[in-house]
C-alpha atoms as a PDB file:
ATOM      1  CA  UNK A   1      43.836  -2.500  42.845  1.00  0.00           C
ATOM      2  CA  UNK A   2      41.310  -3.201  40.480  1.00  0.00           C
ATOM      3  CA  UNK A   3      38.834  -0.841  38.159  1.00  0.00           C
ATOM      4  CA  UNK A   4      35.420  -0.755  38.062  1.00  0.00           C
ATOM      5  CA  UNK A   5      34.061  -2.281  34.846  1.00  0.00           C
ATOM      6  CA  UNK A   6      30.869  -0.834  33.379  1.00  0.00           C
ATOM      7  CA  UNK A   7      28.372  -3.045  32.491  1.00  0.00           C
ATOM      8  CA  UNK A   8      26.415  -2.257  29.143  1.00  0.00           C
ATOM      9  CA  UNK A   9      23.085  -3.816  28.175  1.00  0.00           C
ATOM     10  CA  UNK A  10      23.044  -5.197  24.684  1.00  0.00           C
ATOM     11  CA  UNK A  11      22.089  -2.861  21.763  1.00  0.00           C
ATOM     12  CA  UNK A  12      18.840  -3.934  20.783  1.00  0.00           C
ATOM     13  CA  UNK A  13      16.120  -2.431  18.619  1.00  0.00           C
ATOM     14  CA  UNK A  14      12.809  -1.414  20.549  1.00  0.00           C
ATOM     15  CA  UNK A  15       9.366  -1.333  19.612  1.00  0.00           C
ATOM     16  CA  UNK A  16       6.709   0.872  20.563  1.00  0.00           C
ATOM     17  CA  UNK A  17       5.316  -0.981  23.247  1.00  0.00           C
ATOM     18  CA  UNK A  18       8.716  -1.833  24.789  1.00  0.00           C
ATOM     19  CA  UNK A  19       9.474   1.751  24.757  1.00  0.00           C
ATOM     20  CA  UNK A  20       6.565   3.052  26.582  1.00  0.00           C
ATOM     21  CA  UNK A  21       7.078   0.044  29.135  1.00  0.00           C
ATOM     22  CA  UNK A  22      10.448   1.146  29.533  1.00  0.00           C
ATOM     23  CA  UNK A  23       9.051   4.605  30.541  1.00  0.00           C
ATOM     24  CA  UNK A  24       6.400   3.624  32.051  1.00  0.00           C
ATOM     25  CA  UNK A  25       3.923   5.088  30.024  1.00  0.00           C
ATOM     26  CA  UNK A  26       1.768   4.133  27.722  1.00  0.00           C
ATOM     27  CA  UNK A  27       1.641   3.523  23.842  1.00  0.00           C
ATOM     28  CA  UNK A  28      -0.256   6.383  23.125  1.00  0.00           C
ATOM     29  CA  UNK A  29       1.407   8.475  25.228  1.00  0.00           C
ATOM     30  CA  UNK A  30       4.887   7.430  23.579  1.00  0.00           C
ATOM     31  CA  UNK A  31       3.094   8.460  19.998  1.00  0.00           C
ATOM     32  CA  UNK A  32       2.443  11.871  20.849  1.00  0.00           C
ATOM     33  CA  UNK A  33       6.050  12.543  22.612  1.00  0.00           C
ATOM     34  CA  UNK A  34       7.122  11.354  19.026  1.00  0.00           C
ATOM     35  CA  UNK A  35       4.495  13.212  17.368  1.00  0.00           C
ATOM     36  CA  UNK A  36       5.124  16.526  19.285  1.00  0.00           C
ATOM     37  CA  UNK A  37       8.692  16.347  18.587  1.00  0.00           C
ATOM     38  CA  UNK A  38       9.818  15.610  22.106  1.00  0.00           C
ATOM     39  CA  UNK A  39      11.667  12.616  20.711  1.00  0.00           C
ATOM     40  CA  UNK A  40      13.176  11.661  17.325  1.00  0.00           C
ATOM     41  CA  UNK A  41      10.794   9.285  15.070  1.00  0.00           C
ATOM     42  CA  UNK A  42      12.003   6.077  14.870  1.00  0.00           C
ATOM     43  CA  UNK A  43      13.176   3.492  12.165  1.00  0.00           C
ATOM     44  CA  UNK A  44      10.773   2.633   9.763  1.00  0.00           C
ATOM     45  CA  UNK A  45      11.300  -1.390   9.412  1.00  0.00           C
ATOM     46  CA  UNK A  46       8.187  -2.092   7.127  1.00  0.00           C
ATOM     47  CA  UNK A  47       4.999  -1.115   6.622  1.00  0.00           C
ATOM     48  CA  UNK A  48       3.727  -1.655  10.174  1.00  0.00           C
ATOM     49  CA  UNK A  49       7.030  -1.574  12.116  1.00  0.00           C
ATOM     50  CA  UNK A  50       9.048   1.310  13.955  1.00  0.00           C
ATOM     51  CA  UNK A  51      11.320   1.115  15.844  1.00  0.00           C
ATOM     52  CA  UNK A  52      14.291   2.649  18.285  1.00  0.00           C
ATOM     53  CA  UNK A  53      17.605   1.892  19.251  1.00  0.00           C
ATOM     54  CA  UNK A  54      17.688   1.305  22.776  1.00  0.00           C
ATOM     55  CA  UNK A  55      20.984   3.621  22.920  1.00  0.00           C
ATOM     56  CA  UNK A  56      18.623   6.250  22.167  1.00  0.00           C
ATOM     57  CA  UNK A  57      15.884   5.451  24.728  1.00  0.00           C
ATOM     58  CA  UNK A  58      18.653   5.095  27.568  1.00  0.00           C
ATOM     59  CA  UNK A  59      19.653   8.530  26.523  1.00  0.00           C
ATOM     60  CA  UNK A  60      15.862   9.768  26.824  1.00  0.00           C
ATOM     61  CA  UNK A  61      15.506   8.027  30.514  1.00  0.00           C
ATOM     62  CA  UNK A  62      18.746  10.061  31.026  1.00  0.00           C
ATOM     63  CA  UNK A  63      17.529  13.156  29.484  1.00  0.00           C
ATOM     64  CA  UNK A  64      13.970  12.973  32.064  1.00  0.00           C
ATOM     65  CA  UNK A  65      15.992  12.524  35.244  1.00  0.00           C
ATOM     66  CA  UNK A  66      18.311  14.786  34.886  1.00  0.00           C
ATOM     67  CA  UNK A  67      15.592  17.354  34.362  1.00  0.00           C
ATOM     68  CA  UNK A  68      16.314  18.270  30.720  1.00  0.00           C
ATOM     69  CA  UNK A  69      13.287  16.912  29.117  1.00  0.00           C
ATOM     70  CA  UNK A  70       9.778  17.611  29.900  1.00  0.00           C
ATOM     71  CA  UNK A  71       6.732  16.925  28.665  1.00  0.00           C
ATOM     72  CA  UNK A  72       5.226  20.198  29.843  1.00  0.00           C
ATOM     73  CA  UNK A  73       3.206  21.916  27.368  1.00  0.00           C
ATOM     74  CA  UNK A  74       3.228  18.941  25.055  1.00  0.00           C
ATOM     75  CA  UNK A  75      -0.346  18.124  26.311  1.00  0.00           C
ATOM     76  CA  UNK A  76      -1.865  21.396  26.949  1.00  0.00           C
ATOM     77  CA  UNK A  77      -2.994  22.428  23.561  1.00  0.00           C
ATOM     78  CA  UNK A  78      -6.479  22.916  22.998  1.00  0.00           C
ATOM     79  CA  UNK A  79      -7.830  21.046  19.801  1.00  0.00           C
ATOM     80  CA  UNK A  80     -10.127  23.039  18.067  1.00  0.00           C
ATOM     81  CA  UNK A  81     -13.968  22.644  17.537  1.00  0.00           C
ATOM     82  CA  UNK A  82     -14.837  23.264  14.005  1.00  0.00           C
END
């Protein structure tokens, strides 16, 4: 008899873009999960680069199917008009 193996994808670092395609969302969209505290921030790499572990994103995909995370509410506040 033989067991089944589990296959792992490479850990790999992520950029925004990759991210949101991931999810299929978009970039912007990805910024304000991360700005709204749905998901950690990622790893500052320089000046202009951020990124994620992709650990950590397979872990988020997880977290949306299985119900746990939402984005509900995360859009619906009203910006004020000064």
């Amino acid at each position: 008899m033989s067991e089944a193996t589990i296959c792992e994808a490479p850990r790999t670092l992520l950029r925004a873009e990759q991210v949101a395609e991931r999810l299929g969302i978009g970039k912007s969209s990805w910024n304000e999960w991360v700005k709204g505290g749905l998901v950690e921030k990622g790893i500052r790499l320089g000046y202009r680069t951020v990124v994620w572990d992709s650990q950590y994103i397979d872990a988020v995909i997880a977290r949306i199917v299985s119900g746990e995370l939402t984005t509900q509410g995360l859009y619906s506040k009203k910006k004020e008009v000064p």
